[in-house]
Structure formats: structure tokens, C-alpha cells
Protein backbone atom coordinates (compact mmCIF):
# COMPACT_ATOMS: atom_id res chain seq x y z
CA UNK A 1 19.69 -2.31 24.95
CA UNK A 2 16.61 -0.58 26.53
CA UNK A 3 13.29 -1.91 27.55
CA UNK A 4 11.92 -0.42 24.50
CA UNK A 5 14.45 -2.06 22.12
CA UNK A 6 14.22 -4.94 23.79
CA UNK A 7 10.01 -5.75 23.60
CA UNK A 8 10.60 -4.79 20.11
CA UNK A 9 12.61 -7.95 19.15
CA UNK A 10 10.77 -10.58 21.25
CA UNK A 11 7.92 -12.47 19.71
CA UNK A 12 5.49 -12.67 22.13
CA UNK A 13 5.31 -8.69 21.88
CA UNK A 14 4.84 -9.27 18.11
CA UNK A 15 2.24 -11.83 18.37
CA UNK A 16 0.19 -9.28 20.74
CA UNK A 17 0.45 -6.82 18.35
CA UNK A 18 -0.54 -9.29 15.76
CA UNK A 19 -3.68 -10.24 17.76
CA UNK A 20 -5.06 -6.81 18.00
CA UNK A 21 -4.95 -6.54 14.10
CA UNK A 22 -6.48 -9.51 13.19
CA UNK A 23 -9.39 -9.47 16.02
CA UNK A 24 -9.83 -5.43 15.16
CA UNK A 25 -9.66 -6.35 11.69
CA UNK A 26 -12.64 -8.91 11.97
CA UNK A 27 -14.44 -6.70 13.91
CA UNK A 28 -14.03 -3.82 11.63
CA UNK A 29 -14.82 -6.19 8.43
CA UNK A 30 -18.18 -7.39 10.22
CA UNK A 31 -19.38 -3.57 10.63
CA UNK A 32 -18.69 -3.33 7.24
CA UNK A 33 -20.61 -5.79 6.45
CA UNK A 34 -23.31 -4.38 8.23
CA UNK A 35 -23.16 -1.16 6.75
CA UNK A 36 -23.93 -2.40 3.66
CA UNK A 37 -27.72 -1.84 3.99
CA UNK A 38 -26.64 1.80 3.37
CA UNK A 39 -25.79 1.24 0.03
CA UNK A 40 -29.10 1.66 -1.52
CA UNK A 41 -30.19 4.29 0.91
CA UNK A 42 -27.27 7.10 1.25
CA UNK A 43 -24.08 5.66 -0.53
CA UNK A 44 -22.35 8.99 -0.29
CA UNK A 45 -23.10 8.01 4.07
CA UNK A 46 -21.47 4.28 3.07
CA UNK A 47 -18.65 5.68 1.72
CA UNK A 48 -17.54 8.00 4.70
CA UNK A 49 -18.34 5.81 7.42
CA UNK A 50 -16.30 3.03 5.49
CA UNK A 51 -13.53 5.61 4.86
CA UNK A 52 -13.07 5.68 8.71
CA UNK A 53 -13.90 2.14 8.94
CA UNK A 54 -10.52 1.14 7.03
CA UNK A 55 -8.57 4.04 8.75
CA UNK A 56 -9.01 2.37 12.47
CA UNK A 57 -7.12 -0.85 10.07
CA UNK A 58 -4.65 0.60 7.60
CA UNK A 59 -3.70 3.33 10.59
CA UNK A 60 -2.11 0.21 12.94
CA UNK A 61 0.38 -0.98 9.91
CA UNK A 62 1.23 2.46 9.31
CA UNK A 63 1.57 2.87 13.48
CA UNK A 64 4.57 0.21 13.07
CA UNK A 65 6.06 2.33 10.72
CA UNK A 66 6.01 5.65 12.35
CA UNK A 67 6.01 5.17 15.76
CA UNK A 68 7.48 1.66 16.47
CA UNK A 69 10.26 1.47 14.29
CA UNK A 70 10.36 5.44 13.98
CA UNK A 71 11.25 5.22 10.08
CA UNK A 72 11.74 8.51 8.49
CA UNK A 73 9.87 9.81 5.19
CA UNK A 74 11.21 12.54 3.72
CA UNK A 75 9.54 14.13 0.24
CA UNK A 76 11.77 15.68 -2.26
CA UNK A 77 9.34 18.35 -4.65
CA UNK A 78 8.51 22.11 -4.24
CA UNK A 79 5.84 24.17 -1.80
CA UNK A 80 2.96 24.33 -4.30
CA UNK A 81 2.60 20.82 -4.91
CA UNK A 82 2.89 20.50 -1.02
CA UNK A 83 0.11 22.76 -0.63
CA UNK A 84 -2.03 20.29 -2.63
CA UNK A 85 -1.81 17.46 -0.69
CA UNK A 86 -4.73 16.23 0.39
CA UNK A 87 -7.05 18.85 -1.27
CA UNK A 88 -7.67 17.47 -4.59
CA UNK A 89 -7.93 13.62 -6.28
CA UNK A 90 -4.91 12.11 -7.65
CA UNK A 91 -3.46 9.27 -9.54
CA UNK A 92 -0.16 8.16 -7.94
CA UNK A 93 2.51 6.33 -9.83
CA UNK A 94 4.78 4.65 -7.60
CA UNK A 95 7.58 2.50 -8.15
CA UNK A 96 7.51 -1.49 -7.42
CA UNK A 97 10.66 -2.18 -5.78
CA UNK A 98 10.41 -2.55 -2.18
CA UNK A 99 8.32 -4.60 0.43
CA UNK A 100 7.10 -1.82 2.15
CA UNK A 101 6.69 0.71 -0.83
CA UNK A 102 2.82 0.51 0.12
CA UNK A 103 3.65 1.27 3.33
CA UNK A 104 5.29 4.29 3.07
CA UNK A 105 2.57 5.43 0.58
CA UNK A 106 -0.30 4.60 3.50
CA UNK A 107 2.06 7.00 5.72
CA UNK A 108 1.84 9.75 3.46
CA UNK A 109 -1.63 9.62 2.55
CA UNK A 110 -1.96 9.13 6.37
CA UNK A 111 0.12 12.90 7.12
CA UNK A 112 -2.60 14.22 4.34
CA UNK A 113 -5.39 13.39 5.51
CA UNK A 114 -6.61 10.42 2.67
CA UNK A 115 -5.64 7.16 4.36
CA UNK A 116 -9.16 5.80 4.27
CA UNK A 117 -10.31 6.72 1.12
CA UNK A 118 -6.59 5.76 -0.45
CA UNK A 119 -7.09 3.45 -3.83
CA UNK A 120 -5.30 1.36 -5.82
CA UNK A 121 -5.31 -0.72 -9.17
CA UNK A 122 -4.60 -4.70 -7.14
CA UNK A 123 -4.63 -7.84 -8.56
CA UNK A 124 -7.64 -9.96 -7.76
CA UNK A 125 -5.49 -12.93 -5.76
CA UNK A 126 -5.62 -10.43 -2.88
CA UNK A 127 -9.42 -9.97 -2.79
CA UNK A 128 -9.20 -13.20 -0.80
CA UNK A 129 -6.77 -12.49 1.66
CA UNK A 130 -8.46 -11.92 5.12
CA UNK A 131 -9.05 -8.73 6.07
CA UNK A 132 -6.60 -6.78 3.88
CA UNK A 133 -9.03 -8.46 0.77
CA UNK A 134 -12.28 -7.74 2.01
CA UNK A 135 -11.60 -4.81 3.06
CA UNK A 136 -10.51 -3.91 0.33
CA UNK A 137 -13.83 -4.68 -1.22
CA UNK A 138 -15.55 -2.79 1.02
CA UNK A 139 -13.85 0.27 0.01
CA UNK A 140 -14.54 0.00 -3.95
CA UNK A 141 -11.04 -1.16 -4.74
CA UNK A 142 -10.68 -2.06 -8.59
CA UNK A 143 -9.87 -5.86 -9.01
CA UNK A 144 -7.74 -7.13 -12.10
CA UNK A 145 -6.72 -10.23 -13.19
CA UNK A 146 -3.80 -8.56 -15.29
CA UNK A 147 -5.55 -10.28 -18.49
CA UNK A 148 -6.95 -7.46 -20.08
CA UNK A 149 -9.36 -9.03 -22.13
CA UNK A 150 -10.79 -10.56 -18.86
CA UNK A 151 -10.20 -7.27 -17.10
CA UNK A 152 -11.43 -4.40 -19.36
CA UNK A 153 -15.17 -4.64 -18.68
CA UNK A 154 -14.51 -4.78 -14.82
CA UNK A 155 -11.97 -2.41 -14.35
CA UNK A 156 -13.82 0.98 -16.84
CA UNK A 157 -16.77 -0.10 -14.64
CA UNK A 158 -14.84 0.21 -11.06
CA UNK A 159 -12.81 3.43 -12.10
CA UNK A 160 -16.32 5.05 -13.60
CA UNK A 161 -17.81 4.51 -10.45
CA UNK A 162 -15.81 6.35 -8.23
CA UNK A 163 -16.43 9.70 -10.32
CA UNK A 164 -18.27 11.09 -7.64
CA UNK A 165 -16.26 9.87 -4.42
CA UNK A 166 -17.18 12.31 -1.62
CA UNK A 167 -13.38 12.45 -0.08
CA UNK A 168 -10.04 12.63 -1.24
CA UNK A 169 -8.86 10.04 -3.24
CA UNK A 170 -5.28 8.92 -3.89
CA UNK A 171 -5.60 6.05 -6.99
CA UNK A 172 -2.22 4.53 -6.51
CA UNK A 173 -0.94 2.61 -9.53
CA UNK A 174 1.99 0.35 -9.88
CA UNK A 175 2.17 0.39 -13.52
CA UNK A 176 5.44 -1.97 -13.71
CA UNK A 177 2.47 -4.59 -12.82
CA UNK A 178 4.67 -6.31 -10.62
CA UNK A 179 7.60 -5.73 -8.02
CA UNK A 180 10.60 -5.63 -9.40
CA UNK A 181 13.42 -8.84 -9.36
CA UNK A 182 16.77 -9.08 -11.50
CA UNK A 183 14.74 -12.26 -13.60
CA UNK A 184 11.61 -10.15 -14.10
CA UNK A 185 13.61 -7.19 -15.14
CA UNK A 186 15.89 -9.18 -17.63
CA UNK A 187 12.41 -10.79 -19.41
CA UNK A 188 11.46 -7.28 -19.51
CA UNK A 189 14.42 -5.24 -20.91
CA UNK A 190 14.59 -8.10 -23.53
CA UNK A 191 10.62 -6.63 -24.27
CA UNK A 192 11.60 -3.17 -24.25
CA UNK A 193 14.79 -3.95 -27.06
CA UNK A 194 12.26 -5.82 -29.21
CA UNK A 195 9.92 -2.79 -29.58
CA UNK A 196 12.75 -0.43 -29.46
CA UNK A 197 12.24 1.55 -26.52
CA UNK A 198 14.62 2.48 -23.96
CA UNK A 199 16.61 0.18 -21.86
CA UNK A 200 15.59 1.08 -17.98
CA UNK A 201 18.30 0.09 -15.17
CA UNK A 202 15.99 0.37 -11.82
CA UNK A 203 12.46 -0.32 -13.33
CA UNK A 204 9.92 -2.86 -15.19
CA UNK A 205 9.02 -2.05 -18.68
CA UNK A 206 5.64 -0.07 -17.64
CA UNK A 207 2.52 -1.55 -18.82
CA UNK A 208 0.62 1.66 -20.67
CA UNK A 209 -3.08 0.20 -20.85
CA UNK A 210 -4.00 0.61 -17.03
CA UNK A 211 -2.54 3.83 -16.85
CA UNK A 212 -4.40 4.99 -20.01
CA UNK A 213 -7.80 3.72 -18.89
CA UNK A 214 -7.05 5.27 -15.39
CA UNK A 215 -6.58 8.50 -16.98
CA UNK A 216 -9.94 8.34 -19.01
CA UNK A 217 -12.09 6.85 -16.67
CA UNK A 218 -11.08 9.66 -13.82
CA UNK A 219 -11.15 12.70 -16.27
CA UNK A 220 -13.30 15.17 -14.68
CA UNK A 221 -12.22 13.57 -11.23
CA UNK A 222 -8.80 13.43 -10.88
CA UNK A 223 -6.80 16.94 -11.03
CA UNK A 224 -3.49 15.46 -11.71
CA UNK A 225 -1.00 12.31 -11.85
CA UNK A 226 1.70 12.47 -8.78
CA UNK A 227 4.84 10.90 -9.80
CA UNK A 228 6.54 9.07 -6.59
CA UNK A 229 9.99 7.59 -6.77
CA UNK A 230 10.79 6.11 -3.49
CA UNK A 231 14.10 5.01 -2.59
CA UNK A 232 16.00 4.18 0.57
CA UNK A 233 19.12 5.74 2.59
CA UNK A 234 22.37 3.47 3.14
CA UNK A 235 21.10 1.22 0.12
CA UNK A 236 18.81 -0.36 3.10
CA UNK A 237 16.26 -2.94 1.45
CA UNK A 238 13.47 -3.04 4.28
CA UNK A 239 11.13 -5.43 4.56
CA UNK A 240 7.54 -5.53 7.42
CA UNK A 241 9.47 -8.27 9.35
CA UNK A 242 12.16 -5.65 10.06
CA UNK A 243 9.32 -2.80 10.81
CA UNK A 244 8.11 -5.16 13.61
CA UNK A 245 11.33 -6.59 15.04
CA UNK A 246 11.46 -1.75 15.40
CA UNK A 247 14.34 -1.48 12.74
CA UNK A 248 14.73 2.26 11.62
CA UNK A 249 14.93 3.24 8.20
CA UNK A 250 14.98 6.47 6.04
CA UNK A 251 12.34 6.51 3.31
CA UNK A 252 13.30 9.42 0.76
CA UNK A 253 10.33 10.11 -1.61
CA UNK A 254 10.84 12.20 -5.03
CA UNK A 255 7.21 13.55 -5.75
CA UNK A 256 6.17 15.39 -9.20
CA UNK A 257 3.27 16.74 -10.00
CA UNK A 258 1.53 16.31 -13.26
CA UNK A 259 -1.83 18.45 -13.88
CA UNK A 260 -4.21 15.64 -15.92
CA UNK A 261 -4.26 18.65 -18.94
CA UNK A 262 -0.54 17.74 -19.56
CA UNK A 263 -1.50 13.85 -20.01
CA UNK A 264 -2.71 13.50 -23.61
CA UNK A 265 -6.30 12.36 -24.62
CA UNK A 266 -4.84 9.59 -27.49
CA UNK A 267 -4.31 6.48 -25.99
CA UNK A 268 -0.66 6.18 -27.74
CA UNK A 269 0.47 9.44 -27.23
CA UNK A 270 -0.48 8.69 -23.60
CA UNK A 271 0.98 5.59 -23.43
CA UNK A 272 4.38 7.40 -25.01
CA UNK A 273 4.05 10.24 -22.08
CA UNK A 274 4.13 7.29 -19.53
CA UNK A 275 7.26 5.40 -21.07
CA UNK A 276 9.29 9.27 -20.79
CA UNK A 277 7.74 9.17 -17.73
CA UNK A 278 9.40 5.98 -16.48
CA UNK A 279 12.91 7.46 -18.47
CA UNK A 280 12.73 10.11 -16.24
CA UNK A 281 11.95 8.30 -12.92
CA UNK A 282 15.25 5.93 -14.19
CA UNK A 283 17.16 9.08 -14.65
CA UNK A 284 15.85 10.15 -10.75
CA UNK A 285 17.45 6.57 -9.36
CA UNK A 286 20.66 7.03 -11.10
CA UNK A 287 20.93 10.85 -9.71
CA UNK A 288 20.18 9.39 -6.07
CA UNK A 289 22.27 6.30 -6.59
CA UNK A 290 25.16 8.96 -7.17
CA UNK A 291 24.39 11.87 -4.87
CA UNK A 292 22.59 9.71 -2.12
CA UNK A 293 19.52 12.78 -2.23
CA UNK A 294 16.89 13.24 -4.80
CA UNK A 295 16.15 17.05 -6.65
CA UNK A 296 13.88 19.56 -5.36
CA UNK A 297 13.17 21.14 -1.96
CA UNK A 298 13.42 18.58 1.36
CA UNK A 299 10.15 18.50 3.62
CA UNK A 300 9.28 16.22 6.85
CA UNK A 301 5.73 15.90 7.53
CA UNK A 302 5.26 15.62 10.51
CA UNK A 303 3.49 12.25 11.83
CA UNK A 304 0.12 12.70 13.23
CA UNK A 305 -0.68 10.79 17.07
CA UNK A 306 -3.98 9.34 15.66
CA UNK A 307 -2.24 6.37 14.44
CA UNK A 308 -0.50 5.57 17.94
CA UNK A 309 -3.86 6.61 19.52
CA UNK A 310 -6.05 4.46 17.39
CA UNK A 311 -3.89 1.19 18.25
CA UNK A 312 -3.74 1.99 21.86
CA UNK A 313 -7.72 2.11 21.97
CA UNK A 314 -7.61 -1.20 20.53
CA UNK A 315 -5.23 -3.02 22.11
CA UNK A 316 -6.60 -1.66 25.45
CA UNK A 317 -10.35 -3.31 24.34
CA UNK A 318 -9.11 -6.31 23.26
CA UNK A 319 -5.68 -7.33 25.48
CA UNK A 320 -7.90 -7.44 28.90
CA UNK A 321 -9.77 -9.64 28.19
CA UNK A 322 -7.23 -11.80 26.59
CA UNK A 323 -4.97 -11.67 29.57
CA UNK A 324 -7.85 -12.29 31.71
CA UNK A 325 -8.73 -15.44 29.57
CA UNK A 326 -4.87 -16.52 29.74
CA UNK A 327 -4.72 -16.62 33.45
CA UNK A 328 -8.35 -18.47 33.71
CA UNK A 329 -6.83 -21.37 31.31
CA UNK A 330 -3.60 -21.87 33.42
CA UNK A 331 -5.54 -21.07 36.98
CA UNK A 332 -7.80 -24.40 35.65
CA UNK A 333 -4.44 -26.64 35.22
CA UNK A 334 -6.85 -28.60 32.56
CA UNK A 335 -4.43 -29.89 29.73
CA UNK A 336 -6.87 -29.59 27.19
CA UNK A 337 -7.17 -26.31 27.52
CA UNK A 338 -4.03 -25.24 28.25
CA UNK A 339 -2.84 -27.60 24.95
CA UNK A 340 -6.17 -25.76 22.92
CA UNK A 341 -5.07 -22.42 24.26
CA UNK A 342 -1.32 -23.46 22.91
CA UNK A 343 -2.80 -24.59 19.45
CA UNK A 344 -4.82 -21.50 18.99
CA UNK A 345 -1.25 -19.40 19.38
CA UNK A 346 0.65 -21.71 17.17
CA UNK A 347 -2.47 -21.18 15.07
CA UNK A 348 -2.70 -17.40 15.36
CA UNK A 349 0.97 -16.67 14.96
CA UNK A 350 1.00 -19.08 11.85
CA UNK A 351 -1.77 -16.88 10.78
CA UNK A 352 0.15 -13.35 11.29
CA UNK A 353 3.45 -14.88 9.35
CA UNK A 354 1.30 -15.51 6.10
CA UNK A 355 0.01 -12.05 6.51
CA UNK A 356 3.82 -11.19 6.45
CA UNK A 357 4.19 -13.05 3.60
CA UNK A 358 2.10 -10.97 1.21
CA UNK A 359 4.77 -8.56 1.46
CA UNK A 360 7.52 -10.28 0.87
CA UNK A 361 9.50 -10.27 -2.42
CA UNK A 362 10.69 -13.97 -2.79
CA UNK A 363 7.02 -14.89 -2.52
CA UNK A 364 5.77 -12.47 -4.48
CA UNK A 365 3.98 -13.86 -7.70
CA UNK A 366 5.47 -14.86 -10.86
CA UNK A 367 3.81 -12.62 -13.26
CA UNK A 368 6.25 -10.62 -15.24
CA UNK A 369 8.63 -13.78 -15.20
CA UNK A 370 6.97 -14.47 -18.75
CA UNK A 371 3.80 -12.26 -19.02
CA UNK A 372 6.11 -9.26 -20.37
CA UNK A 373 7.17 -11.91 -23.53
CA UNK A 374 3.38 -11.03 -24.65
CA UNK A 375 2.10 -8.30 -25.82
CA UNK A 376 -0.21 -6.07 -23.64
């Protein structure tokens, strides 16, 4: 085992690493703050400097994913929708199945350009999770509650507003509402036989209304819905505790492009066009399940250093004068300090493993369990 491969699997390494994201993450969440005097004066200036604001964040997770456990994404579609990438606002649709699906989305819309002024459709529990939450908030993200009757109001009035975003925008949806288990997709399948549509084998039942809204709220916006399935080589089920302990996967990405002109106007028949859709994306898992490769032309973005380069800058700010702090606590020999220095990294990597822990599958939430028994 190298050095390398070795600092990769030792926790003290990891806890570093944590440190740097949480104190870079306060920092960046308290110039956020600040910038919010700007708001009234020049959003169009709020939005940018925010954009970038989130980037020096989002850029260290996707960091661990390119360059310290050096997974591989490749896409699966054709040159023209290449050619699009970052140059026009999208709606992506992106299956729930994975820990790091999100991750590998980030790392894309990283390669692209549109990392900062990425989107997405969350549920409102994670509004309160430090720094990922309030960042979040800071960036516009639309909040749901996944009661539509609570969320309708709130969500037209968060999609409306970003009709004139001055960057790039990729609105990532996960319309299965939920991340997919073998319980929640039973409850579901036993939904989809009840209204008699199709029985899907690697998907949740999609849930048409936040698509639909989407799709009307971003007309005149958005140029077109990407369809992303994402799926893994050697049937590998990854997980962020595996991206920090360096594993190496290889992400394999089906993308399909979908100008908004093809989507229809009716709120069924769009609802219908997203149910084919998910057929389809079935029909893509059971093709790669088989041939281990998705259709279409292979391309490898290439990764970009400004993710390695941004961490680097802040771990270099931040770790000297931590290590200088370290060695004045033990050069005192005071046992309350050295036991309050102990507590606060007990503390701090108690702190990092929740962070994990938003990722993680098994305690992922429970909607879907019962919430697909009800009618959207």
C-alpha cells in the first residue's frame, strides 16, 4: 500500500478534511449572509457572487470524488447534446438510487461550467442542515414539504422566480420523490397496478405534479429536460464513506436530451410523457444490467484542477493555524485543555459523521414507505 492509499484510510486524515469543510463552510455561509444587503440593490450582482460563493463549497465534495478517490464518469448520448452543455438552462431528471447520485451530478455540472448556480426540487428537512441547508437558501433553492397542498403556493412562487437567473442553471429533479429501497418500491408497484400503469423493475412510481409545475413555471427559461440514468460498473453500490476512505468507482451516465417543445402544455398529457419517460429509463437499466454499457456514443470529460485547487487554498488558510493551536495546547500540559481540545474533536468528528449520514440510504426518510398508498 502507498503513502497515498494509506492517508486515505486513516481517520485523522478524514477528520482534517472534514475540518476544512465545515470551518470553510461557516465562513462561506457568513459572507452570504452578508451579501444579502445586495438583494434590494443589484440582485442579478447577489446572484453571481453567491454562485461562486457555493462553488468554493460544493467544489470540495466533488474534489473527493474526482481527485481523491479518482472515480470515473463516463456519459453515454451523442455530440450535439454534448455541445450544449453548459450553454443553455435545463431541467434534469435523475434517478434516486444511489448515495452519491448527487454527487456525480455536482461533478458534471462541475466539468460544464454550472456547479454554483446548479438547482434542485429538496425537501424542506434539509433547509436545516448546517451548511448544506443554508446554503442552500442562499442560492434560491425551492423547498417542499412533499404535501402538495402545503407546497403549491411556495414552490410556483420559487420556480417563477428564477425566470430571469443570470447563469446557467441545471434544475435537477428526482421525481421518484424519494431514493429508492425494495419496501418503498413494493408500496409503489402495488400504486402503479391499482391505476394500471406499468410495472417498473429499477424505479419509484414517478410523482407527475412536480415535474408538471417545473415544466410550466420554467417555460420561456428552460430550453429542454435532460434525461440522466446513472448506474454503476461491477454492480458497485457506493456510498460518501467509501469516497473518503479513496475507493474508486466507475459512474456510467446515460444522458437524453428533450427540447421543452416536445413536453406537452396539458398537465395529463405531460404527466403521461413523464410515466413513458420513466418506461424508457427502466428499459435503459435492463439494457445495462445485460450488456454492462448504456446506448449512444461514450465521452470522458475531462476533470477540471479548480476543484483540487480550491480545497488546497483552504486547507492551507485554515490547517496552520490549527496545527499551530494543537501544539500550543499540548506545549501547555494543562488537562483542561488538552481534555477541551479532545472534546471539541470527539465533537467535530461526531459532527462530520451526521453530515455523512444525510447520504446514506438506511437513514434516509420514510416517505414513499406509505405516501405512494395516496394519491398525489
Amino acid at each position: 500500500m502507498g503513502l497515498l492509499a494509506y492517508l486515505k484510510t486513516q481517520f485523522m486524515v478524514h477528520l482534517l478534511i472534514g475540518f476544512v469543510f465545515v470551518v470553510s463552510g461557516l465562513v462561506i455561509n457568513f459572507v452570504q449572509l452578508c451579501t444579502l444587503v445586495l438583494w434590494p440593490v443589484n440582485k442579478q450582482l447577489y446572484r453571481r457572487l453567491n454562485c461562486r460563493l457555493a462553488y468554493s463549497l460544493w467544489s470540495q465534495l466533488v474534489m473527493l470524488l474526482e481527485w481523491w478517490s479518482c472515480t470515473e464518469c463516463t456519459l453515454f448520448t451523442d455530440q450535439a447534446t454534448v455541445d450544449r452543455f453548459g450553454k443553455e438552462h435545463v431541467v434534469i431528471i435523475l434517478n434516486h438510487n444511489f448515495e452519491i447520485d448527487f454527487l456525480c451530478g455536482w461533478t458534471m455540472c462541475e466539468r460544464f461550467g454550472v456547479l454554483g448556480s446548479s438547482k434542485v426540487l429538496a425537501k424542506r428537512e434539509l433547509l436545516y442542515v448546517p451548511l448544506i441547508g443554508w446554503t442552500w437558501y442562499f442560492l434560491e433553492i425551492v423547498f417542499c414539504k412533499r404535501k402538495w397542498e402545503e407546497d403549491q403556493d411556495t414552490v410556483i412562487e420559487g420556480l417563477k422566480r428564477l425566470s430571469d437567473y443570470p447563469e446557467y442553471m441545471w434544475f435537477l429533479l428526482y421525481c421518484e420523490g424519494t431514493r429508492f429501497t425494495e419496501k418503498k418500491h413494493r408500496v409503489s408497484m402495488e400504486v402503479a397496478i391499482s391505476k394500471g400503469l406499468p410495472v417498473l423493475k429499477y424505479h419509484l412510481l414517478p410523482r407527475t405534479r412536480g415535474f408538471t409545475t417545473a415544466v410550466q413555471c420554467l417555460r420561456g427559461t428552460v430550453a429542454a429536460v435532460y434525461d440522466v440514468t446513472l448506474n454503476f460498473r461491477g454492480n458497485k453500490n457506493p456510498s460518501l464513506l467509501g469516497i473518503l476512505y479513496g475507493k474508486k468507482y466507475e459512474a456510467d451516465m446515460c444522458v437524453r436530451r428533450f427540447p421543452l417543445e416536445e413536453i406537452p402544455l396539458d398537465e395529463k398529457e405531460a404527466a403521461q410523457w413523464l410515466h413513458k419517460l420513466y418506461q424508457e429509463k427502466d428499459a435503459l437499466q435492463e439494457t445495462y444490467n445485460q450488456k454492462g454499457v448504456f446506448p449512444g456514443q461514450q465521452f470522458k470529460p475531462p476533470r477540471r484542477p479548480w476543484t483540487l485547487l480550491n480545497f488546497l487554498s483552504w486547507a492551507t488558510v485554515l490547517l496552520s493555524p490549527l496545527f499551530s493551536c494543537v501544539l500550543g495546547v499540548f506545549a501547555s500540559g494543562s488537562p483542561l485543555l488538552i481534555l477541551t481540545f479532545l472534546g471539541f474533536v470527539g465533537a467535530a468528528s461526531f459532527g462530520v459523521r451526521r453530515l455523512i449520514g444525510v447520504t446514506e440510504i438506511e437513514k434516509g426518510s420514510s416517505y414513499g414507505n406509505q405516501e405512494f398508498k395516496k394519491k398525489e
